[in-house]
PDB file of N, CA and C in Angstrom:
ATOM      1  N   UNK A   1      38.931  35.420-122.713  1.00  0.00           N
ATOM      2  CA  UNK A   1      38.713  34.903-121.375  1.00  0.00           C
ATOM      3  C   UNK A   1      38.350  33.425-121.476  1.00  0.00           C
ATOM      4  N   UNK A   2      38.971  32.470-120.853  1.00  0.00           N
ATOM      5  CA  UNK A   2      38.270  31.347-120.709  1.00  0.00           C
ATOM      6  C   UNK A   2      38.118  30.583-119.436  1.00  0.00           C
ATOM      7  N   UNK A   3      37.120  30.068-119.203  1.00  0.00           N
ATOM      8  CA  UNK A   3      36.320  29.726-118.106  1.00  0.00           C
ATOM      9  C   UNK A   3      36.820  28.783-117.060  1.00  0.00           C
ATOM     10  N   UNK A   4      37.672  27.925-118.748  1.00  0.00           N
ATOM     11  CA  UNK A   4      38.335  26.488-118.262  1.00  0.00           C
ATOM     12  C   UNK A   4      39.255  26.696-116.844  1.00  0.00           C
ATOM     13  N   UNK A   5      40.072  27.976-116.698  1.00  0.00           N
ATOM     14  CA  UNK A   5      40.716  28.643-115.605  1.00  0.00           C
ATOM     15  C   UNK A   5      40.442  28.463-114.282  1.00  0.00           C
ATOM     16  N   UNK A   6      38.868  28.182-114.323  1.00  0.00           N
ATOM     17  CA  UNK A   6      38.581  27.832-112.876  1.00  0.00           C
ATOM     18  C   UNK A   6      37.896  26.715-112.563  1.00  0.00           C
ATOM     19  N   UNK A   7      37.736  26.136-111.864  1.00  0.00           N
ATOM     20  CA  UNK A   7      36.898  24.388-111.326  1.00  0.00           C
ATOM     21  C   UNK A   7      35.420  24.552-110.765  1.00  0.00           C
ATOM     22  N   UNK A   8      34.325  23.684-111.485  1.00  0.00           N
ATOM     23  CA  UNK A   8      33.481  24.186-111.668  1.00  0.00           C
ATOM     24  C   UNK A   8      33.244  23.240-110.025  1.00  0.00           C
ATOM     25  N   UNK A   9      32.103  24.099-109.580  1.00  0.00           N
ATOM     26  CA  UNK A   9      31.766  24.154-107.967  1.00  0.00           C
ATOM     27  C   UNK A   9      30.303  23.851-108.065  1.00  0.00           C
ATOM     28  N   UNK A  10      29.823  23.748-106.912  1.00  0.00           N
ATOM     29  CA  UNK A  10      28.317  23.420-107.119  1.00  0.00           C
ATOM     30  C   UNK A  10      27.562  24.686-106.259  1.00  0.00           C
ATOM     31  N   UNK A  11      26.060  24.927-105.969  1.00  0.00           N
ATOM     32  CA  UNK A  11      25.923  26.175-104.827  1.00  0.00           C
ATOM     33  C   UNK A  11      26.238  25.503-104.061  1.00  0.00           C
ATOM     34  N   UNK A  12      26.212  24.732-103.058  1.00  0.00           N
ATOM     35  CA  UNK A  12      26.231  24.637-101.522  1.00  0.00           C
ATOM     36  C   UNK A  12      27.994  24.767-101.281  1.00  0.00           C
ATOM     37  N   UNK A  13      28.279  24.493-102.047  1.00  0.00           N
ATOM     38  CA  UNK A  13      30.192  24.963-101.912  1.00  0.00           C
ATOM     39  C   UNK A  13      30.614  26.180-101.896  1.00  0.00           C
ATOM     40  N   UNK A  14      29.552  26.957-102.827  1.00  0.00           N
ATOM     41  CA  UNK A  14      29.933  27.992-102.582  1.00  0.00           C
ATOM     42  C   UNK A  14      29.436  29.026-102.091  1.00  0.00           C
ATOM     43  N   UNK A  15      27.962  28.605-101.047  1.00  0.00           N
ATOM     44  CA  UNK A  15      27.219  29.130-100.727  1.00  0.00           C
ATOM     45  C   UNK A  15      28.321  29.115 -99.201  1.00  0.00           C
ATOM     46  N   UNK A  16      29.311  27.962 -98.978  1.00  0.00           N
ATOM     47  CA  UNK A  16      29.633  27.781 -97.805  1.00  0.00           C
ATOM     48  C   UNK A  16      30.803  28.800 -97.377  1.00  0.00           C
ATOM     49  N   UNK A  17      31.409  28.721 -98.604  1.00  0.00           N
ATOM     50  CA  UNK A  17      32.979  29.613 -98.714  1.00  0.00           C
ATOM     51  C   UNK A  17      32.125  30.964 -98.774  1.00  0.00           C
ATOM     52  N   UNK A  18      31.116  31.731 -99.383  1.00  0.00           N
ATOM     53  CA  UNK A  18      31.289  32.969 -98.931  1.00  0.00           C
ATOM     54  C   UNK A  18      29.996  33.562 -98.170  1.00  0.00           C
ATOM     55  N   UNK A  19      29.261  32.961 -98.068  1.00  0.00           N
ATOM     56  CA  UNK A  19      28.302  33.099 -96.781  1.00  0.00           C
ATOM     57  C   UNK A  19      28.772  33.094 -95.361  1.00  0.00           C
ATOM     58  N   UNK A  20      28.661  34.059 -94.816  1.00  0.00           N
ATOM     59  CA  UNK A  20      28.171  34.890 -94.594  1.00  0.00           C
ATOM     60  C   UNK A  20      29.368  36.057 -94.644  1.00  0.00           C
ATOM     61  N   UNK A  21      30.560  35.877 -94.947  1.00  0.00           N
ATOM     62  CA  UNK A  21      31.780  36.844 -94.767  1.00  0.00           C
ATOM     63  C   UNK A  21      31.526  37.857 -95.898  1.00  0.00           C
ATOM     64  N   UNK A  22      31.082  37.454 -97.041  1.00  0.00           N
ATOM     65  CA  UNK A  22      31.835  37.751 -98.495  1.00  0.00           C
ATOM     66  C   UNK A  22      30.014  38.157 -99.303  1.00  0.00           C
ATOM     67  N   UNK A  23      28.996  37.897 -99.129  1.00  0.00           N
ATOM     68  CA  UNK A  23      27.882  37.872 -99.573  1.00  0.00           C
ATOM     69  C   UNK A  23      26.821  37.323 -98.379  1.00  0.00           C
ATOM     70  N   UNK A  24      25.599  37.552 -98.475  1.00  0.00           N
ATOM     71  CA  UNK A  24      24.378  37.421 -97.459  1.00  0.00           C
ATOM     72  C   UNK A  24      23.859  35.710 -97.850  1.00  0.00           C
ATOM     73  N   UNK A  25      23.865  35.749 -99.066  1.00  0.00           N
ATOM     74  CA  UNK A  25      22.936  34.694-100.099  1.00  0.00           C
ATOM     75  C   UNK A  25      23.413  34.641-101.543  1.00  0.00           C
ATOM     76  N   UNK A  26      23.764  33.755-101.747  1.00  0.00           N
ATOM     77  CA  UNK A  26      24.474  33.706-103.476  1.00  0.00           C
ATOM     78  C   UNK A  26      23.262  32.577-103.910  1.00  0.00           C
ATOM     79  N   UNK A  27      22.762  33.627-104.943  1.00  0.00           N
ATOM     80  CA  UNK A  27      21.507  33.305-105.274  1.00  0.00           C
ATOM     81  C   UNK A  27      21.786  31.519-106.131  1.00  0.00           C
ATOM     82  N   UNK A  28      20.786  31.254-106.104  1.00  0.00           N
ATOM     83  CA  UNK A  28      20.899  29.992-106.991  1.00  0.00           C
ATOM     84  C   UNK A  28      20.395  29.839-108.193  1.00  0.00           C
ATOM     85  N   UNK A  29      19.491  30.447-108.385  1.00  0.00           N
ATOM     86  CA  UNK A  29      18.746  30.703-110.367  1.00  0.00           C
ATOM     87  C   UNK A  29      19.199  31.585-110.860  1.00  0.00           C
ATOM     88  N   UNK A  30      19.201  31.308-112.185  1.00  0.00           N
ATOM     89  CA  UNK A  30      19.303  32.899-113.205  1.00  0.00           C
ATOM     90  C   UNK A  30      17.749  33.487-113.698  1.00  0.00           C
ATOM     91  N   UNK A  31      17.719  33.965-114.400  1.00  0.00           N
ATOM     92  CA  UNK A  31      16.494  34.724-114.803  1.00  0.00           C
ATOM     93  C   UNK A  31      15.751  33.642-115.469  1.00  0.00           C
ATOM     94  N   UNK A  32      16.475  32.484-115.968  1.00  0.00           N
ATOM     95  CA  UNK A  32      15.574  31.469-116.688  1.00  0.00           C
ATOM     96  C   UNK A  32      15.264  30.603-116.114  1.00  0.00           C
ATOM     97  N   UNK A  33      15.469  30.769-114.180  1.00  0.00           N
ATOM     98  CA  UNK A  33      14.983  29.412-113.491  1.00  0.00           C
ATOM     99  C   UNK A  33      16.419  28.304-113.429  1.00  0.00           C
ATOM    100  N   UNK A  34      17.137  28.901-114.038  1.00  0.00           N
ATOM    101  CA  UNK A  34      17.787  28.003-114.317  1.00  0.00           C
ATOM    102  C   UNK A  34      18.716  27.755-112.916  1.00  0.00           C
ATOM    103  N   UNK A  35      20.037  26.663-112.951  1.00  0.00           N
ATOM    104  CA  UNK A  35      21.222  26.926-112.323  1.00  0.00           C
ATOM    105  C   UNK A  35      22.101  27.669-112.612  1.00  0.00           C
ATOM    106  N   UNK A  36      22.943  28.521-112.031  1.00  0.00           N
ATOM    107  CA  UNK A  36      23.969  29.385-112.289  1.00  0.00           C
ATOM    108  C   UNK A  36      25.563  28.023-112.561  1.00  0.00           C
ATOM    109  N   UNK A  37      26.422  28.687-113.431  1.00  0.00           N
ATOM    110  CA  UNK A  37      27.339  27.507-113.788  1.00  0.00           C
ATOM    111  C   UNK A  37      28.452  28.364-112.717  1.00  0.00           C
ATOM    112  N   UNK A  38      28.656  27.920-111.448  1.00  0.00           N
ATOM    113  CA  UNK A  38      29.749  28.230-110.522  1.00  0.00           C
ATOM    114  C   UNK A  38      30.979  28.270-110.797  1.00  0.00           C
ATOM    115  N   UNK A  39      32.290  28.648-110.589  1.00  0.00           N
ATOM    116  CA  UNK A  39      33.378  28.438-110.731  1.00  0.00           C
ATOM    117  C   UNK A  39      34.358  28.814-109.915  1.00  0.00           C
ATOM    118  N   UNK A  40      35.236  28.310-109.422  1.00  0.00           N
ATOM    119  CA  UNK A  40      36.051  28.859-108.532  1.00  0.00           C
ATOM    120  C   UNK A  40      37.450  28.412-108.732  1.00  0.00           C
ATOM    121  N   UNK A  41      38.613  29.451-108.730  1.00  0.00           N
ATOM    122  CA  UNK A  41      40.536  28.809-108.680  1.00  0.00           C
ATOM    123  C   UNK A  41      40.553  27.708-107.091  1.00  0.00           C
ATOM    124  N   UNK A  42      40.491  26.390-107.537  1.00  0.00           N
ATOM    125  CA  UNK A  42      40.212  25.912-105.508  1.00  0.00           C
ATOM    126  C   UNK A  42      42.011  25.778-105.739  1.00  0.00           C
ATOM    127  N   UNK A  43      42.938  25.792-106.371  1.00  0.00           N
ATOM    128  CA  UNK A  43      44.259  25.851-106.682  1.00  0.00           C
ATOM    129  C   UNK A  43      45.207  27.045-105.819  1.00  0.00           C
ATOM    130  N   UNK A  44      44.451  28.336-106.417  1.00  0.00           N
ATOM    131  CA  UNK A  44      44.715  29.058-105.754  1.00  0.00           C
ATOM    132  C   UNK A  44      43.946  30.490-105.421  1.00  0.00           C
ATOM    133  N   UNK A  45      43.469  30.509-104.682  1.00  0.00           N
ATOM    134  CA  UNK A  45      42.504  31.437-103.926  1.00  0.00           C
ATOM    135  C   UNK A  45      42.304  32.435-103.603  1.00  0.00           C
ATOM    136  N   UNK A  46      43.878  32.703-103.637  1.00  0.00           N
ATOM    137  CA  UNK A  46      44.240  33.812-103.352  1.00  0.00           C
ATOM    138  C   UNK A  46      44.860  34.784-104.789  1.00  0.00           C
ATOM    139  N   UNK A  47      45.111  33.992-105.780  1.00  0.00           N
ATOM    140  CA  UNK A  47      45.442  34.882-107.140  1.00  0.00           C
ATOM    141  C   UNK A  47      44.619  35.834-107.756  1.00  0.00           C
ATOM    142  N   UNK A  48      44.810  35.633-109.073  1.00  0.00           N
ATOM    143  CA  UNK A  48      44.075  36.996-109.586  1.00  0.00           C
ATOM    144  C   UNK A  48      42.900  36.646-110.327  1.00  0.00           C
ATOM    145  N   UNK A  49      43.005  35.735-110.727  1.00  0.00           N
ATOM    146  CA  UNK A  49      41.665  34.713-111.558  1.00  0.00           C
ATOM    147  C   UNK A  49      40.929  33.455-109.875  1.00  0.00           C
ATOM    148  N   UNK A  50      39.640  34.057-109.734  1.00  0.00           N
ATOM    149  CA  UNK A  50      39.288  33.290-108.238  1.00  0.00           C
ATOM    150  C   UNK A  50      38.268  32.648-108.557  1.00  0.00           C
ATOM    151  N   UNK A  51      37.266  33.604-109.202  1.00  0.00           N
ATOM    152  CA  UNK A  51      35.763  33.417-109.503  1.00  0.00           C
ATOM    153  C   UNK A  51      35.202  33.218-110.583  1.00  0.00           C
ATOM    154  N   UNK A  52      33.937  32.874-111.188  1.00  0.00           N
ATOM    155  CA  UNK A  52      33.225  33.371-112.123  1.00  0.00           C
ATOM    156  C   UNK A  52      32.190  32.528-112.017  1.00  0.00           C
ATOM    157  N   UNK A  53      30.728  33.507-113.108  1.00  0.00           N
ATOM    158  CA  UNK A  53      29.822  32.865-112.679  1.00  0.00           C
ATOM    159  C   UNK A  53      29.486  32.753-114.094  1.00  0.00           C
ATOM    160  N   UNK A  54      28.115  31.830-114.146  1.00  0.00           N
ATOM    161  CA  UNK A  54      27.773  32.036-115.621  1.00  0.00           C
ATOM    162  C   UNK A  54      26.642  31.347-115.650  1.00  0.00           C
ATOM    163  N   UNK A  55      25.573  32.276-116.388  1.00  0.00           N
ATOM    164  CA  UNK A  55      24.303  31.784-116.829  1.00  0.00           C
ATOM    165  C   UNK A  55      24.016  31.521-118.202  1.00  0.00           C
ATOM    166  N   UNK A  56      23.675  30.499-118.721  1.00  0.00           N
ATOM    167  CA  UNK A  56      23.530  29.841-119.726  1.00  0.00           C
ATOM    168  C   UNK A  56      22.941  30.252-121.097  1.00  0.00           C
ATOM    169  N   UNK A  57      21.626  31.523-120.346  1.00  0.00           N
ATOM    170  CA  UNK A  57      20.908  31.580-120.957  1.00  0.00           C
ATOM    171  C   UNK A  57      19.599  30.757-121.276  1.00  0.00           C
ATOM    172  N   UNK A  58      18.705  31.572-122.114  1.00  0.00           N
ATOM    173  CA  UNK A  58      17.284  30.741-122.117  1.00  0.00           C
ATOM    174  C   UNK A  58      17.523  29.687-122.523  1.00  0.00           C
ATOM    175  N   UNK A  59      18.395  29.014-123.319  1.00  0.00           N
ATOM    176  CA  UNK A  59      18.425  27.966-124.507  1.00  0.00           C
ATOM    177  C   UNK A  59      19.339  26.649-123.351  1.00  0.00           C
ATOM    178  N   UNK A  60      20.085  27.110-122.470  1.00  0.00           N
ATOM    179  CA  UNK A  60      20.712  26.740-121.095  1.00  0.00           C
ATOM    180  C   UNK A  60      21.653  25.738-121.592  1.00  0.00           C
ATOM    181  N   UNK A  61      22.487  26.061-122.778  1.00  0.00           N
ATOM    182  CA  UNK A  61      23.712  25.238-123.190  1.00  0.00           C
ATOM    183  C   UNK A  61      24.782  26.596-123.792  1.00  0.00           C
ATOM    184  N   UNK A  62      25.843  26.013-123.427  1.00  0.00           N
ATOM    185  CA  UNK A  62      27.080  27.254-123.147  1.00  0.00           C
ATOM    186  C   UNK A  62      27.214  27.864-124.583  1.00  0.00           C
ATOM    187  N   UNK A  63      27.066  28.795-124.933  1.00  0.00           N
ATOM    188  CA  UNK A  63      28.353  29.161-126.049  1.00  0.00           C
ATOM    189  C   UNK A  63      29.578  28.704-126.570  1.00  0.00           C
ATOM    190  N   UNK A  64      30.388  28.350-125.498  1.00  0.00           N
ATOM    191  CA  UNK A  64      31.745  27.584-125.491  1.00  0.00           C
ATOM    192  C   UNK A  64      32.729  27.632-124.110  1.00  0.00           C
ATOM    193  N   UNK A  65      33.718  27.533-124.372  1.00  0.00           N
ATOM    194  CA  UNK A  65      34.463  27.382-122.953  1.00  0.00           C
ATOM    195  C   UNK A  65      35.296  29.434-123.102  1.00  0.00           C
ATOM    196  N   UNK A  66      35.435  29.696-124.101  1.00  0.00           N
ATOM    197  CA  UNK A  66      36.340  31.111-124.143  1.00  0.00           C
ATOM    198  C   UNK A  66      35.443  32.109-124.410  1.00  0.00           C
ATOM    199  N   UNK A  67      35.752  33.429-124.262  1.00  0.00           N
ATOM    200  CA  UNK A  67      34.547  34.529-124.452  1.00  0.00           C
ATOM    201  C   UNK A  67      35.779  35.854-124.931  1.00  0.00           C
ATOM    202  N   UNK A  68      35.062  36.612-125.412  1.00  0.00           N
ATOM    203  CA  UNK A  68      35.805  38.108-125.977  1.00  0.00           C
ATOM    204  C   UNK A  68      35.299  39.143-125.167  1.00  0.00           C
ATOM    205  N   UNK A  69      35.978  39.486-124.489  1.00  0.00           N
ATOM    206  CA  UNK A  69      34.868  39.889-123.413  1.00  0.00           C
ATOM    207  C   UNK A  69      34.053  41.414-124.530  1.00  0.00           C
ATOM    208  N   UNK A  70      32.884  41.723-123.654  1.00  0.00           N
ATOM    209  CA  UNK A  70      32.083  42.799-124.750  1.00  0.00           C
ATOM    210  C   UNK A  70      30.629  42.581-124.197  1.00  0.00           C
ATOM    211  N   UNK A  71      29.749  43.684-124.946  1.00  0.00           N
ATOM    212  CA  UNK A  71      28.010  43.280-124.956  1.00  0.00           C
ATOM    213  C   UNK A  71      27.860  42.530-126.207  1.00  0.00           C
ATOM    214  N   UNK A  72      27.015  42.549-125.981  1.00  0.00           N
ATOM    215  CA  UNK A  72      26.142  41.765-126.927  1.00  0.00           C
ATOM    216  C   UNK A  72      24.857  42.402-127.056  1.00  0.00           C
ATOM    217  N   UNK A  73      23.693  42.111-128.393  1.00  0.00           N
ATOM    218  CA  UNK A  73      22.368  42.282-128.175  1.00  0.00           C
ATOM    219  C   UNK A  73      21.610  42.204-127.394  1.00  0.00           C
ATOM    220  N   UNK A  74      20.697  42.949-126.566  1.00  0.00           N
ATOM    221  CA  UNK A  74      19.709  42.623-125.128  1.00  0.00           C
ATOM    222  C   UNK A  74      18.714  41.269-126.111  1.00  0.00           C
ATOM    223  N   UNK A  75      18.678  41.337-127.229  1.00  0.00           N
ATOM    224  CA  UNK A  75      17.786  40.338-127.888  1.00  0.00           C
ATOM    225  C   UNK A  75      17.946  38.624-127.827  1.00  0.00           C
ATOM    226  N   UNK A  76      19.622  38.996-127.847  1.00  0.00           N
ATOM    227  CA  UNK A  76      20.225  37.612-128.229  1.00  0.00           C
ATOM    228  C   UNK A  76      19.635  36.635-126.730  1.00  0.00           C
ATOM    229  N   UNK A  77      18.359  36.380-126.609  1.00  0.00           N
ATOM    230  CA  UNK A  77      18.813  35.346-124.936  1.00  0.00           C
ATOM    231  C   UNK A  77      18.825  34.373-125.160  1.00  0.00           C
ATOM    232  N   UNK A  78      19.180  33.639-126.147  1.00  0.00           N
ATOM    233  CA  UNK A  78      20.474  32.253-125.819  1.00  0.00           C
ATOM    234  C   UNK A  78      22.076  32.255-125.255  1.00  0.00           C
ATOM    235  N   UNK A  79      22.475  33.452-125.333  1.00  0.00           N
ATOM    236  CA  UNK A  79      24.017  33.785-125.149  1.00  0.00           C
ATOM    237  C   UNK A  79      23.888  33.825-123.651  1.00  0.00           C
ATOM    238  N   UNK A  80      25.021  33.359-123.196  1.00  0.00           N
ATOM    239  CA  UNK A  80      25.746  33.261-121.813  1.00  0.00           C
ATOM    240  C   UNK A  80      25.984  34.728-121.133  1.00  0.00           C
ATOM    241  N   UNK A  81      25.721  34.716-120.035  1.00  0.00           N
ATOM    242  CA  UNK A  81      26.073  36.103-119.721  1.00  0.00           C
ATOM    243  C   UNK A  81      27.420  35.632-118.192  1.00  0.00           C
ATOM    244  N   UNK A  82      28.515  36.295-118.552  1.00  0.00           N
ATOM    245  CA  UNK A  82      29.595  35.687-117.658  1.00  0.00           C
ATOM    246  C   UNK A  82      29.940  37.063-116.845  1.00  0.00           C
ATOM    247  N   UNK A  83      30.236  36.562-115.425  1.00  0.00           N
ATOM    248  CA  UNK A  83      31.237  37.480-114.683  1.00  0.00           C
ATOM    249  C   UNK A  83      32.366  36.384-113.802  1.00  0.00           C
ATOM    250  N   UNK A  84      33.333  37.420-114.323  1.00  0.00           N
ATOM    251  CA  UNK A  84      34.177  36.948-113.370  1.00  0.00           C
ATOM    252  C   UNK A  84      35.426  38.005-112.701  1.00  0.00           C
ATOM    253  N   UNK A  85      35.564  37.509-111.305  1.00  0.00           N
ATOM    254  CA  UNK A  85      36.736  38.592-110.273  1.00  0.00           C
ATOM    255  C   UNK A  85      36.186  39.762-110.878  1.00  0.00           C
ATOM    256  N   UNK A  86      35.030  40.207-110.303  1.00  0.00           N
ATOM    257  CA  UNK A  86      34.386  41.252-110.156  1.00  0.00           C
ATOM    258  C   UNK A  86      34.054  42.403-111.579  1.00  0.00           C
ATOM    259  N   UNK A  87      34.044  41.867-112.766  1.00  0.00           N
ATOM    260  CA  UNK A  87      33.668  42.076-113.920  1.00  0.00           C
ATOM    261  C   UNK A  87      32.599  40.937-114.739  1.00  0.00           C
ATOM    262  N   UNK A  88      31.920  42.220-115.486  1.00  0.00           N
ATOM    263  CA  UNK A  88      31.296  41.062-116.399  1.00  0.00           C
ATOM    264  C   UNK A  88      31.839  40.832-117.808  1.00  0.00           C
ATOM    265  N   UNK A  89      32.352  39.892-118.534  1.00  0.00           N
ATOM    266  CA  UNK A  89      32.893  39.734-119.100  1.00  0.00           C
ATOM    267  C   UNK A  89      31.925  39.261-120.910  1.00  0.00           C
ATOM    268  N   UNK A  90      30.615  38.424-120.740  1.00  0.00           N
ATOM    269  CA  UNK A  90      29.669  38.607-121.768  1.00  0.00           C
ATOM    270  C   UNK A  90      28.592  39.185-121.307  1.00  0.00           C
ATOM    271  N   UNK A  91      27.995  40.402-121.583  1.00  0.00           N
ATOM    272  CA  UNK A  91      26.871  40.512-121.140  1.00  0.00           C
ATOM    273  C   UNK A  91      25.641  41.229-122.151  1.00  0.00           C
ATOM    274  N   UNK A  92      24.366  41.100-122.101  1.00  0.00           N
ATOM    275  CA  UNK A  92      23.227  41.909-123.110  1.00  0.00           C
ATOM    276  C   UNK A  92      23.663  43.159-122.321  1.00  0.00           C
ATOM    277  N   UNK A  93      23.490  44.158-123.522  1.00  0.00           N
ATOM    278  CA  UNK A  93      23.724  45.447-123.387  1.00  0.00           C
ATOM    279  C   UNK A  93      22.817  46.504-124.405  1.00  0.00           C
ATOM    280  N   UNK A  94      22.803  47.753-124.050  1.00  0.00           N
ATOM    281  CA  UNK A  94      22.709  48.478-124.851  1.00  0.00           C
ATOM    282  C   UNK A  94      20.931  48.344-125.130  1.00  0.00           C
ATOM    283  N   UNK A  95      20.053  49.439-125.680  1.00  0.00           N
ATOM    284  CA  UNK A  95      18.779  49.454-125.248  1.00  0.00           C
ATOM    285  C   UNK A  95      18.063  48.666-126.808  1.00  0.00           C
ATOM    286  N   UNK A  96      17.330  48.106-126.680  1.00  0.00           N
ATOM    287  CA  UNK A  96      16.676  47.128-127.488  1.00  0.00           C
ATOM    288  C   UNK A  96      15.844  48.409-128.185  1.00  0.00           C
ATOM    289  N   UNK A  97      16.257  48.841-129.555  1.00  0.00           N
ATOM    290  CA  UNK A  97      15.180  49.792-130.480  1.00  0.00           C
ATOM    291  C   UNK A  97      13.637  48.734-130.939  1.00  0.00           C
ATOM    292  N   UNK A  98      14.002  47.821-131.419  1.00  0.00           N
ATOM    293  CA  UNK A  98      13.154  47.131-131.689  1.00  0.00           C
ATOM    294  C   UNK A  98      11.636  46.707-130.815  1.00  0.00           C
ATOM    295  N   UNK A  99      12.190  46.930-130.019  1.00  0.00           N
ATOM    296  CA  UNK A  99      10.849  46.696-129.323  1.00  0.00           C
ATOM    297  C   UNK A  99       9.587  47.489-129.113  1.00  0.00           C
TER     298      UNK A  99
END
């Protein structure tokens, strides 16, 4: 999967396009306070690649621009956690024994 696919947006752009039709409130932080990294096809809107979102993680610098999609460790929180067109594509998974 890579990200590069879509044009990165800011919230109030895209708070505008799907408020109130499509979502109530498209939140603006991730779990680390952070900004969410927006994305949207503004090309074409209507295809099959539209969306995606992506949080950075604690460390709040990307992994890279491509992903395999899969889990990952619930431990790892520097890793990006991505969704996009209604899947998540990196995400922590699976129950942390260690703890």
């Amino acid at each position: 999967f890579s990200i590069g696919l879509y044009s990165v947006v800011g919230w109030s752009e895209l708070n505008e396009a799907l408020v109130p039709r499509y979502i109530a409130k498209v939140p603006n932080r991730d779990g680390w306070n952070a900004s969410f990294d927006y994305r949207l096809a503004l090309d074409n809107p209507q295809g099959n690649h539209v969306m995606a979102i992506r949080s950075l993680g604690r460390d709040g610098v990307a992994d890279g621009s491509t992903y395999t999609s899969g889990g990952y460790s619930a431990l790892e929180f520097d890793k990006d956690i991505v969704w996009a067109d209604g899947f998540f594509v990196a995400w922590p998974a699976g129950v942390n024994d260690d703890a």
